[in-house]
Protein backbone atom coordinates (compact mmCIF):
# COMPACT_ATOMS: atom_id res chain seq x y z
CA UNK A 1 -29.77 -19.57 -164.50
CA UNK A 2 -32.93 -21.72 -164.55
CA UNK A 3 -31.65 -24.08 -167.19
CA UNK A 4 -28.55 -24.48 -165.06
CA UNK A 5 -30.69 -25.16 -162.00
CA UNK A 6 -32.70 -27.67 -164.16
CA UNK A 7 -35.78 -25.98 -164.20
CA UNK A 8 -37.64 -24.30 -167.78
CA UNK A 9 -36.11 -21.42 -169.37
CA UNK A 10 -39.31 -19.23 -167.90
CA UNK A 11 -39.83 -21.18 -164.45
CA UNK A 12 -37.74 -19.08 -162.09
CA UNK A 13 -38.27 -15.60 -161.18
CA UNK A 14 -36.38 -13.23 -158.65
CA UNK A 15 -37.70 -11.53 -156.02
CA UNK A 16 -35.02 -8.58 -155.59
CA UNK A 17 -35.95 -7.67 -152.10
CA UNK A 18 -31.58 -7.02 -152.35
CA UNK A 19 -32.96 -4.13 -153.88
CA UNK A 20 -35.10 -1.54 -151.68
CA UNK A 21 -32.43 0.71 -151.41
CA UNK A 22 -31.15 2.32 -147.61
CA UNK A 23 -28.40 0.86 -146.27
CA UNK A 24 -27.30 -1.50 -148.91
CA UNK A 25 -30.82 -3.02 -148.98
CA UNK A 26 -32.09 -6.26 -147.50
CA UNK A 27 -35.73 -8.10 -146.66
CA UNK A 28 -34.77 -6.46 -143.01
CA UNK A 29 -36.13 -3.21 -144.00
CA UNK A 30 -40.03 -4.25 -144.76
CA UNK A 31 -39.47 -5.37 -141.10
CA UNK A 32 -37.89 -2.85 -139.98
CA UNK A 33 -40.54 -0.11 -141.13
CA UNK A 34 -42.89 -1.53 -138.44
CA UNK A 35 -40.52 -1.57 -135.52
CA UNK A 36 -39.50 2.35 -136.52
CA UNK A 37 -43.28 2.83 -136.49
CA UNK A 38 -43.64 1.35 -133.10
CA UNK A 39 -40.21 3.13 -131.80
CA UNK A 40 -41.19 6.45 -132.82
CA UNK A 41 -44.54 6.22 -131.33
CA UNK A 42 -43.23 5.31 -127.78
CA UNK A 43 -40.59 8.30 -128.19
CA UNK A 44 -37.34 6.30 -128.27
CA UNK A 45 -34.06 7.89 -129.12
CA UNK A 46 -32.02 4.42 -129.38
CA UNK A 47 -32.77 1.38 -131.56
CA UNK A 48 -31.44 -1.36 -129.73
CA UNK A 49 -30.93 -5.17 -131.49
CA UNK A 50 -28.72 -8.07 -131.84
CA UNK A 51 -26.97 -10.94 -134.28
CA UNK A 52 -23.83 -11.90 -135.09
CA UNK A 53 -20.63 -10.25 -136.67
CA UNK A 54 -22.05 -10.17 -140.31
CA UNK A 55 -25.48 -9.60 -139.21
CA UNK A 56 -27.62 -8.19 -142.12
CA UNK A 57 -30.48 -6.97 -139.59
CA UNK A 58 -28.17 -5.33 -137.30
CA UNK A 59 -26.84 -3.32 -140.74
CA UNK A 60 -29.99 -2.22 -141.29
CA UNK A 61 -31.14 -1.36 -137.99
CA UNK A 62 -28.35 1.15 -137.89
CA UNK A 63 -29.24 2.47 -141.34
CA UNK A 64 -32.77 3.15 -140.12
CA UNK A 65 -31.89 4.72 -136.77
CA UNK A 66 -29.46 7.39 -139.01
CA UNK A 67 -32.45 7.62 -140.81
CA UNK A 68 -34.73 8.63 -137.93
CA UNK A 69 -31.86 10.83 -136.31
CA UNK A 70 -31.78 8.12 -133.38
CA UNK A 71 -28.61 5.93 -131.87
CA UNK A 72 -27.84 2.16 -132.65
CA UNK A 73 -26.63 -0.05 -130.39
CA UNK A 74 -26.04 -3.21 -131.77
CA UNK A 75 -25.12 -5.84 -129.29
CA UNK A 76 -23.33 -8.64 -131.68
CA UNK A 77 -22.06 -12.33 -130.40
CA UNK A 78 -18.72 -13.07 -130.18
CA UNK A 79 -15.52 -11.03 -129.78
CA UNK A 80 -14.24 -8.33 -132.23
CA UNK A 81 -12.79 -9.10 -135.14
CA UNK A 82 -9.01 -8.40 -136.20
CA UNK A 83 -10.20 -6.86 -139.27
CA UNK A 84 -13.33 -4.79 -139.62
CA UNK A 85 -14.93 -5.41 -143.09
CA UNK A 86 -18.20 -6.31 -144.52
CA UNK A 87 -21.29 -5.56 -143.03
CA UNK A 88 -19.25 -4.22 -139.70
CA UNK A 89 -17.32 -1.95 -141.82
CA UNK A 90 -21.11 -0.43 -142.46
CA UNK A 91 -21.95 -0.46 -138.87
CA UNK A 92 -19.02 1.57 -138.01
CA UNK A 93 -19.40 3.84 -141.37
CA UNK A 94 -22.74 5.00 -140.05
CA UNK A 95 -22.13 5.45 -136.22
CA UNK A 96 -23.59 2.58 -134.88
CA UNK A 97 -22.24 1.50 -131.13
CA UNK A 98 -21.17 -1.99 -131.13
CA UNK A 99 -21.53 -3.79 -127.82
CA UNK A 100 -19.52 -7.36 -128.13
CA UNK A 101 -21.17 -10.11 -125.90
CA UNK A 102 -18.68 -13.08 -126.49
CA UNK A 103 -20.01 -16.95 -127.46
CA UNK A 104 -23.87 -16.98 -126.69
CA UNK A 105 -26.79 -18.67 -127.65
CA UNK A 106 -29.38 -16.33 -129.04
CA UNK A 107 -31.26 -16.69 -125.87
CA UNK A 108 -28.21 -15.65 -124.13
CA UNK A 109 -27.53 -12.83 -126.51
CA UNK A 110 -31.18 -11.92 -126.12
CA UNK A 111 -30.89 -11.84 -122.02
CA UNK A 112 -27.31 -9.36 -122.58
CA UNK A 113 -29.16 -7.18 -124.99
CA UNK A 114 -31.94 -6.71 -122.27
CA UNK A 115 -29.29 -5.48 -119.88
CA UNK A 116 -27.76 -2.87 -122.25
CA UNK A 117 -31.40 -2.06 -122.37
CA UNK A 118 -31.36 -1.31 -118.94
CA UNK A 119 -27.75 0.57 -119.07
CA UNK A 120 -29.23 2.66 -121.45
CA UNK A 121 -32.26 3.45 -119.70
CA UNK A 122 -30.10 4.47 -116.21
CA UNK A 123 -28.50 6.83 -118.59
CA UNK A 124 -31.14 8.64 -119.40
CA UNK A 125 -31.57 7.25 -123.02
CA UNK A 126 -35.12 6.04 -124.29
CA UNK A 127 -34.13 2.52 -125.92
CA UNK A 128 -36.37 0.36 -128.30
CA UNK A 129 -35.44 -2.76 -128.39
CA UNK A 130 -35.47 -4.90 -132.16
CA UNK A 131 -35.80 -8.32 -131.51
CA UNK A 132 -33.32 -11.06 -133.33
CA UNK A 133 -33.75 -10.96 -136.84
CA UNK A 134 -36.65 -8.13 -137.00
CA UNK A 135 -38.42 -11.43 -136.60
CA UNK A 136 -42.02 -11.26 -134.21
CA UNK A 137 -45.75 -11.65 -135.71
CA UNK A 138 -45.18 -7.30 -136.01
CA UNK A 139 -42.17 -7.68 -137.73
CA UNK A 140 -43.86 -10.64 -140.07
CA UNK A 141 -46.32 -8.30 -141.25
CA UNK A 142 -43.35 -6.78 -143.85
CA UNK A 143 -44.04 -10.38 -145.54
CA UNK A 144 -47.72 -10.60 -145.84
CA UNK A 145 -47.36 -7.61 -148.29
CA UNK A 146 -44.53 -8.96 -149.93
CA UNK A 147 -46.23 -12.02 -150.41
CA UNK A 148 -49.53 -10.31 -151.55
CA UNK A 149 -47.05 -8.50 -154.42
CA UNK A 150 -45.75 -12.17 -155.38
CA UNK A 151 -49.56 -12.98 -156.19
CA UNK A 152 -50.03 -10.10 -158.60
CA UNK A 153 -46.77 -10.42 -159.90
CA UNK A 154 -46.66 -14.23 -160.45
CA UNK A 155 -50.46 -15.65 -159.51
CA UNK A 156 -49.45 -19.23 -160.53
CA UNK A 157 -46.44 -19.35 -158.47
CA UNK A 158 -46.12 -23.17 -157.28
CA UNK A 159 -42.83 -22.33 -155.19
CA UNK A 160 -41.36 -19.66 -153.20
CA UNK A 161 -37.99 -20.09 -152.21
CA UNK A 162 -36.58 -18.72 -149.07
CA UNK A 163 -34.03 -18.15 -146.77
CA UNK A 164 -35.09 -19.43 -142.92
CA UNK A 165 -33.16 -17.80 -140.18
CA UNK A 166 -34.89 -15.81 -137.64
CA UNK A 167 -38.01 -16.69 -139.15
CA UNK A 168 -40.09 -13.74 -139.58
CA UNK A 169 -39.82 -13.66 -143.88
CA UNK A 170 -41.23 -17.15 -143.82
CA UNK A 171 -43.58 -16.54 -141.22
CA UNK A 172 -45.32 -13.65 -143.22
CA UNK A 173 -44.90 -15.56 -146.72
CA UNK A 174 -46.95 -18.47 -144.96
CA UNK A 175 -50.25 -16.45 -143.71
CA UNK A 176 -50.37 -15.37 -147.07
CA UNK A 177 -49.32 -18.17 -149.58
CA UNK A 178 -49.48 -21.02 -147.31
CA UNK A 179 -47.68 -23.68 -146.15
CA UNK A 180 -47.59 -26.20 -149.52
CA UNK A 181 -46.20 -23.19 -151.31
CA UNK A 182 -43.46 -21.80 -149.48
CA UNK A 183 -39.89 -23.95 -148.82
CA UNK A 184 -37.57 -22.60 -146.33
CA UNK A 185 -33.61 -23.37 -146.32
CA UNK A 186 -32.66 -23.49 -143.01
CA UNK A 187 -29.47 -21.15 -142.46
CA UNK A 188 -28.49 -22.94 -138.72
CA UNK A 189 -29.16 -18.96 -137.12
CA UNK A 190 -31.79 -20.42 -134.38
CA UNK A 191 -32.65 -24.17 -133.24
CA UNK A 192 -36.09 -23.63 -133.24
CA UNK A 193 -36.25 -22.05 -136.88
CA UNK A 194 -39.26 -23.82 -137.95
CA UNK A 195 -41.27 -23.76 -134.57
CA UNK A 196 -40.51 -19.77 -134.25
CA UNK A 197 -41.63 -19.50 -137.90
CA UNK A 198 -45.09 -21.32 -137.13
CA UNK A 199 -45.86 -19.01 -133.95
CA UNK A 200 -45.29 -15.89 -135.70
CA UNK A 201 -47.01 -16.99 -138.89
CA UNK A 202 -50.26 -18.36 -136.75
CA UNK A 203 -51.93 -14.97 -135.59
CA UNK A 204 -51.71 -13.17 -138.49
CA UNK A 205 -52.89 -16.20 -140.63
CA UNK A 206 -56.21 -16.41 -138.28
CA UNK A 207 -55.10 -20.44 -137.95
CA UNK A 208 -52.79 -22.25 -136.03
CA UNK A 209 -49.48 -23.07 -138.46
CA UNK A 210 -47.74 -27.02 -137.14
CA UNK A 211 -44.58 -26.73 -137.50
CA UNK A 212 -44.26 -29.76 -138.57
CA UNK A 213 -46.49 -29.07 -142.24
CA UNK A 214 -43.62 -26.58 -143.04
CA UNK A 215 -41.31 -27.49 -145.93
CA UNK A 216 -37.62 -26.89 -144.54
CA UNK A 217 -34.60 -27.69 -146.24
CA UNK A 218 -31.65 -27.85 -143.52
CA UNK A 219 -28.97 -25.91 -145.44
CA UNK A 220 -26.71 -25.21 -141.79
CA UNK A 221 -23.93 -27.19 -142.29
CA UNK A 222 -21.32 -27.05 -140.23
CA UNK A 223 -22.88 -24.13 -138.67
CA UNK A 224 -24.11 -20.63 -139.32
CA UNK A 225 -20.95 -19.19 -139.25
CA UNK A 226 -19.49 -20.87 -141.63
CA UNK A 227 -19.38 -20.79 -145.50
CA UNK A 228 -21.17 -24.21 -146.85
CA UNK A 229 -19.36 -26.21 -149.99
CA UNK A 230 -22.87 -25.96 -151.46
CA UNK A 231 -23.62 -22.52 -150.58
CA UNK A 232 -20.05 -21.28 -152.13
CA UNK A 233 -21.46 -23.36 -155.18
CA UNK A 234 -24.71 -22.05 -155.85
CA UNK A 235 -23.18 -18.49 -154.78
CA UNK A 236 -20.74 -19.05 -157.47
CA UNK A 237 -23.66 -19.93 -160.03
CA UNK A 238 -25.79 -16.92 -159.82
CA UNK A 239 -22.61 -14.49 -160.29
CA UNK A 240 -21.44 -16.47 -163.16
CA UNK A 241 -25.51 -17.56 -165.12
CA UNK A 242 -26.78 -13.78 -164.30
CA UNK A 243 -24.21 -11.25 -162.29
CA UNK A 244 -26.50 -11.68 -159.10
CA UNK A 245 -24.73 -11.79 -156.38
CA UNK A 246 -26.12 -13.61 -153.16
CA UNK A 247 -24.39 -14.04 -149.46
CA UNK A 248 -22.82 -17.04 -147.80
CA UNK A 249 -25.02 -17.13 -145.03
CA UNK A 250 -29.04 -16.48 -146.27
CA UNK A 251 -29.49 -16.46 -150.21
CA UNK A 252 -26.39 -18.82 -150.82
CA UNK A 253 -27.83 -21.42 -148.97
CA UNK A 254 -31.35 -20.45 -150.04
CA UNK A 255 -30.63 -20.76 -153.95
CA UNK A 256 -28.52 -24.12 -152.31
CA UNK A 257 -31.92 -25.30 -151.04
CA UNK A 258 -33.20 -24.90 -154.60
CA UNK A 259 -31.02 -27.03 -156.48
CA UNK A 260 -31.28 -29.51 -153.73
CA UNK A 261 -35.40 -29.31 -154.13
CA UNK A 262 -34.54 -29.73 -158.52
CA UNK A 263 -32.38 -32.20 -157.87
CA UNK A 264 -34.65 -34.81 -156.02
CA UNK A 265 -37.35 -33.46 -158.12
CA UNK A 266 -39.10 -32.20 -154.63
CA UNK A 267 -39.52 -29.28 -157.58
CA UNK A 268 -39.91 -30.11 -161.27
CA UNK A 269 -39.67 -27.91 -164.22
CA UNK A 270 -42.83 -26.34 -165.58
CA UNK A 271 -43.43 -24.94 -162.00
CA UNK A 272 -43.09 -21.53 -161.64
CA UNK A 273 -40.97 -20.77 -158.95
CA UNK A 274 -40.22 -17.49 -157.12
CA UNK A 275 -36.86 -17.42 -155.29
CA UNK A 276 -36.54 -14.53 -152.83
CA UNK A 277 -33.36 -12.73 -152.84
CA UNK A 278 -33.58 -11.39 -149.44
CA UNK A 279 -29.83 -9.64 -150.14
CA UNK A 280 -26.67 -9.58 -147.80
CA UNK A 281 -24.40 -8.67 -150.60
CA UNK A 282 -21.73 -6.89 -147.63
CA UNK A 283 -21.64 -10.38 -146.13
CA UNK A 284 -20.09 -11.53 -148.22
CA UNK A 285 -17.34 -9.27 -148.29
CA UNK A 286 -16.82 -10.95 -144.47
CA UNK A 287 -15.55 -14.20 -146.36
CA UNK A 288 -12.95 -13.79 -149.11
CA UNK A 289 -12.61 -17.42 -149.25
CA UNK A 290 -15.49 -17.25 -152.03
């Protein structure tokens, strides 16, 4: 795959974060195992957290609450599908309550999910509530030892590649690596991707992070919903250069952001670079037009 990308035979390396295992697997669960941490210490009984149809986080949240022998209520934008596959065929598999909250921003989505909060409290439950993404400086903290096993693993790493949603993987990958190291391909999933990165990135790096010294690649498209002509194409290159399968809404446009970064030589070959596979392989059962 490298010498398709354009980089050196031995420049690119995988970080299979895809890999760790419950629930299909997914960068959500090194933030998840601090939120669990937190829920379980104030007694909660419910995990409680939002996204969209195909969310990856909300998959996992579920996965973790069977885990603990708690509910999940995941409060997803827009209406219910006709057809329930992907990462919602998961959510129902395991038990999770979905809670539909039509066309909102995530601020909006984020003001509904603190009602059902509330709901859940008058009925006697003990709700945590997840923010969007698993993304807060607590939730970052998943990163900073990720990125601490990318510097054992590969010390002279000039580039790590990642997906930017929520912002949380970044965030963590910055205290640690910095900003000059790590490049971010913006999926579309907030506005303020890059600001929301910076704040949760700034405490734990003892500094404040500008937004503005972040390298972001704006992968979004026509929006996050949507499948991108580039990120179908770089999608279609991993399966077919190394049977790794990445997702039309994170690592598709992530490995996208790479061969963008190659391609205007923003990245040359004889730099190692890391690319994080920060998995979503159901998602991509959500879009048969692959």
């Amino acid at each position: 795959m490298a010498k398709a990308i354009g980089l050196g035979a031995e420049d690119l390396w995988l970080k299979r974060d895809d890999l760790t295992g419950l629930g299909g697997g997914g960068n959500k669960l090194r933030k998840l195992e601090y939120f669990a941490a937190a829920a379980k210490r104030e007694g909660a009984d419910v995990l409680v957290t939002t996204g969209g149809p195909q969310s990856n986080h909300a998959r996992l949240t579920a996965a973790v609450a069977v885990r603990l022998g708690m509910r999940a209520v995941l409060v997803l934008g827009g209406d219910p599908p006709t057809t329930t596959q992907g990462n919602l065929l998961l959510d129902t598999l395991v038990g999770a309550e979905v809670q539909w909250a039509g066309e909102r921003s995530p601020a909006e989505l984020a003001e509904y999910a603190g009602v059902v909060v509330e709901q859940l409290r008058d009925e006697g439950a003990r709700p945590f509530l997840v923010p969007f993404g698993g993304s807060s400086s607590l939730g970052a903290r998943g990163y900073l030892a990720c990125a601490q096993e990318i510097l054992q693993q590969v010390p002279d790493a000039a580039h790590v590649v990642t997906a930017l949603g929520s912002g949380g993987t970044m965030a963590g990958l910055l205290a640690v690596l910095g900003e000059e190291r790590v490049l971010g391909a913006n999926v579309g999933a907030r506005p303020d991707a890059a600001e929301a990165a910076a704040s949760y990135a700034s405490p734990l790096a003892g500094r404040t992070v500008d937004p503005a010294s972040l390298r972001v690649r704006d992968q979004a498209g026509e929006g996050y919903k949507h499948f991108t002509p580039e990120a179908r194409a770089a999608v279609q290159l991993a399966a077919r250069t190394e049977a790794v399968f990445l997702d039309p809404t994170y690592t598709g446009r992530a490995m996208a952001g790479l061969l963008a970064a190659v391609k205007d030589e923003e990245i040359s070959p004889g730099q190692p670079v890391v690319f994080l596979h920060t998995g979503g392989l159901p998602g991509l059962f959500g879009h048969p037009e692959v």
